[in-house]
N, C-alpha and C. Protein backbone atom coordinates (compact mmCIF):
# COMPACT_ATOMS: atom_id res chain seq x y z
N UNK A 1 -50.44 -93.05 -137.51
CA UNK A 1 -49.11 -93.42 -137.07
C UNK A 1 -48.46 -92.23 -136.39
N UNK A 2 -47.68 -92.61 -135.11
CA UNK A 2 -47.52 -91.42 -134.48
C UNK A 2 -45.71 -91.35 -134.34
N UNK A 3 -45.17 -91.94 -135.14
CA UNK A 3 -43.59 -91.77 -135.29
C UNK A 3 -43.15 -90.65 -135.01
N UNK A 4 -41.96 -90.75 -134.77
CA UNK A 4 -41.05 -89.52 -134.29
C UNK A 4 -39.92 -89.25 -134.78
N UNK A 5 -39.03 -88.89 -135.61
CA UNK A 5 -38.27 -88.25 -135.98
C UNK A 5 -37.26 -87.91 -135.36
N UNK A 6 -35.91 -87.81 -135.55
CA UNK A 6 -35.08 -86.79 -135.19
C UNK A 6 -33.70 -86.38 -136.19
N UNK A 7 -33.31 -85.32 -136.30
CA UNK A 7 -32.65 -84.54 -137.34
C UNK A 7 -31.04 -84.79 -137.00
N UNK A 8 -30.27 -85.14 -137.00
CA UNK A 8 -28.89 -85.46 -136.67
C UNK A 8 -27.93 -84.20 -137.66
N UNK A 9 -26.95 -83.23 -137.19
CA UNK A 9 -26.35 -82.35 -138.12
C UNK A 9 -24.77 -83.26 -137.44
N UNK A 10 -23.62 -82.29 -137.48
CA UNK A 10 -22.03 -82.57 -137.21
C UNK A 10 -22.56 -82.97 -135.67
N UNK A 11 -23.12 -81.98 -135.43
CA UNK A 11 -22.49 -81.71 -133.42
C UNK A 11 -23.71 -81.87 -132.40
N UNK A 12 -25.32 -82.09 -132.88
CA UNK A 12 -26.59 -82.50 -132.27
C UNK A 12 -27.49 -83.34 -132.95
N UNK A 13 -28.14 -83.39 -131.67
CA UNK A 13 -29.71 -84.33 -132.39
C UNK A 13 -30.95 -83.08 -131.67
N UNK A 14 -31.73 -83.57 -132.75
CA UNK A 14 -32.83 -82.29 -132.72
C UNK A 14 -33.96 -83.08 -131.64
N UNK A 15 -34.80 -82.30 -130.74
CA UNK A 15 -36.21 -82.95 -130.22
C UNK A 15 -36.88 -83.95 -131.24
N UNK A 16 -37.47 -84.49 -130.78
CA UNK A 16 -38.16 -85.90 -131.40
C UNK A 16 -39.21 -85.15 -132.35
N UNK A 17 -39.37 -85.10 -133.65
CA UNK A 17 -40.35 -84.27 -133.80
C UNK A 17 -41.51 -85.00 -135.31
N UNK A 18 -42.22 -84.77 -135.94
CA UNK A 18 -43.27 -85.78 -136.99
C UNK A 18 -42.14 -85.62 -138.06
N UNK A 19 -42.66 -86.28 -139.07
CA UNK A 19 -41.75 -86.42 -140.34
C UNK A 19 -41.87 -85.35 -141.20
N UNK A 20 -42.85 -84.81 -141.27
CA UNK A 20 -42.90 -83.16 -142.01
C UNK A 20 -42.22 -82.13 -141.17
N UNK A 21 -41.93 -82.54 -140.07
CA UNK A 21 -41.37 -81.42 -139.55
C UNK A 21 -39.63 -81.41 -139.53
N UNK A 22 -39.56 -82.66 -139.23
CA UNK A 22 -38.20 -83.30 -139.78
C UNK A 22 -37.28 -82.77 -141.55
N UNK A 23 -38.40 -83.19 -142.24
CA UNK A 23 -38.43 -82.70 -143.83
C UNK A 23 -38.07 -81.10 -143.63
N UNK A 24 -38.70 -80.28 -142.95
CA UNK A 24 -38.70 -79.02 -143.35
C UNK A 24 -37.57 -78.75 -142.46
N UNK A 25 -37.42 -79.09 -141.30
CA UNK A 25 -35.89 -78.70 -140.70
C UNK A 25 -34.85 -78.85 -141.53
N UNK A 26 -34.67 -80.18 -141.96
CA UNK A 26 -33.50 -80.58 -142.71
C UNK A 26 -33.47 -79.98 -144.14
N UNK A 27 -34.46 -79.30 -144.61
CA UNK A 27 -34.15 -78.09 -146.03
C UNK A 27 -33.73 -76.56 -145.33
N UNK A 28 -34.63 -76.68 -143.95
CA UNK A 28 -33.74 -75.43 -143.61
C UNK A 28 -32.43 -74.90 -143.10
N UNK A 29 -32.02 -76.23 -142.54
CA UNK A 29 -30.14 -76.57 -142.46
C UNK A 29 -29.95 -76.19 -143.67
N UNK A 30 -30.23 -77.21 -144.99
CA UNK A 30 -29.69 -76.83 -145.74
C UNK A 30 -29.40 -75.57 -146.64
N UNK A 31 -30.47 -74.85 -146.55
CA UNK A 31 -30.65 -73.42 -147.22
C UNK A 31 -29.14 -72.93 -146.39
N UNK A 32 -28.98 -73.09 -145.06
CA UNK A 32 -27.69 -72.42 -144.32
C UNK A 32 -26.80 -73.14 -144.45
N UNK A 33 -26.82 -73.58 -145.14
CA UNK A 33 -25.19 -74.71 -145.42
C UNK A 33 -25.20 -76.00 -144.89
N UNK A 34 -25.94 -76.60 -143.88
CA UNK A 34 -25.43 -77.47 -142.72
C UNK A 34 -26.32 -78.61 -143.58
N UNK A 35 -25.73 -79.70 -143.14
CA UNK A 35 -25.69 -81.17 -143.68
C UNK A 35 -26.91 -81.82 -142.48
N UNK A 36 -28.13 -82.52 -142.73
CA UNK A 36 -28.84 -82.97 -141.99
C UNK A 36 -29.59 -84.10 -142.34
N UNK A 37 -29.15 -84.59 -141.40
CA UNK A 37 -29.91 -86.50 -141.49
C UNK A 37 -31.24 -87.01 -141.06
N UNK A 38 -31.86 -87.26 -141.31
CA UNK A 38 -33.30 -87.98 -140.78
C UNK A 38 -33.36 -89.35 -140.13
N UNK A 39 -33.31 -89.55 -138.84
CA UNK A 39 -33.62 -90.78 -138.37
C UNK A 39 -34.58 -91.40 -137.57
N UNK A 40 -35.37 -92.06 -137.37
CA UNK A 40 -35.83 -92.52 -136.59
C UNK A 40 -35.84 -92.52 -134.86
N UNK A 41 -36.43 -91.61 -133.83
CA UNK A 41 -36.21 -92.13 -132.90
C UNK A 41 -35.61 -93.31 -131.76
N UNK A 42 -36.40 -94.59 -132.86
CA UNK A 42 -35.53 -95.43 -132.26
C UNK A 42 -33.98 -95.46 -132.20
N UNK A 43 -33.60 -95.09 -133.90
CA UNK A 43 -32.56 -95.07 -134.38
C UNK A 43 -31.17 -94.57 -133.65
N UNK A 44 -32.06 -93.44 -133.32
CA UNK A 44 -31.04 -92.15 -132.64
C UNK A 44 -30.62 -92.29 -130.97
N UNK A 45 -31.34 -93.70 -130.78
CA UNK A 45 -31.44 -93.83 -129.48
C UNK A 45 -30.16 -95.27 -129.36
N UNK A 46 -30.26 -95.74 -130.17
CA UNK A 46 -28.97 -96.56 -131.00
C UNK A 46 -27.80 -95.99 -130.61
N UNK A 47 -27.39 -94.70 -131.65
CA UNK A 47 -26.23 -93.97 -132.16
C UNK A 47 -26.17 -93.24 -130.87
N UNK A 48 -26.87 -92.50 -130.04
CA UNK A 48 -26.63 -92.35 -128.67
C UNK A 48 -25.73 -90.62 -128.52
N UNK A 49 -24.80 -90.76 -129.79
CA UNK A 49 -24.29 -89.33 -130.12
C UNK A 49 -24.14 -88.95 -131.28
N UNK A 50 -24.38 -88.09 -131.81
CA UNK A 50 -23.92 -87.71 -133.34
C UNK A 50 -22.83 -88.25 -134.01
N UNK A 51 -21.63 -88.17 -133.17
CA UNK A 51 -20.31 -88.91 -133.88
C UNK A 51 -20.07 -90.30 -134.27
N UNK A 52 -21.56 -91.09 -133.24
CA UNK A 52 -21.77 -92.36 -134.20
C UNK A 52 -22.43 -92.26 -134.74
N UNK A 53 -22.53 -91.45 -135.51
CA UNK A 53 -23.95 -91.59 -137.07
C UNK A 53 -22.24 -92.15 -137.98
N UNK A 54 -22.60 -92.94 -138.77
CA UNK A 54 -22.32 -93.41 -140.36
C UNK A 54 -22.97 -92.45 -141.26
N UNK A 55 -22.36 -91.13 -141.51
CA UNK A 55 -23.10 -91.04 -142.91
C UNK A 55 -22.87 -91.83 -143.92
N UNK A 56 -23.93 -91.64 -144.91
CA UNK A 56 -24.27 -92.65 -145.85
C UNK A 56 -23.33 -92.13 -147.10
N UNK A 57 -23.01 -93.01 -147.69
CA UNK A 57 -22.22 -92.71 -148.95
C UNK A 57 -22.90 -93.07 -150.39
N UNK A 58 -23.37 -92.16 -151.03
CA UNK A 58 -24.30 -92.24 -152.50
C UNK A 58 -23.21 -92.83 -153.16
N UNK A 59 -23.19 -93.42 -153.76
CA UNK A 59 -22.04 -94.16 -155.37
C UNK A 59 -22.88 -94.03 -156.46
């Protein structure tokens, strides 16, 4: 499977990149503070800009 990835923070979207690579970006935002989302290529092609991402709300 050759999926693609992309990392969504406040203000970008990252290059299209595999899901391990995705995984390890988004722990390395976080080690620096920054908040990072995992979506789907298709996904991100949807939302079109960061400011339409919905983050998700845990309850």
């Amino acid at each position: 499977m050759n999926d693609k990835y992309i990392v969504i923070t406040d203000n970008k979207f990252s290059e299209p990149m595999s899901k391990n690579e995705a995984i390890k970006l988004v722990k390395d935002y976080d080690n620096q503070g920054i908040v990072g989302y995992i979506v789907s290529e298709e996904e991100s092609k949807r939302i079109k800009k960061p400011s339409n991402f919905n983050e998700p709300k845990w309850e």
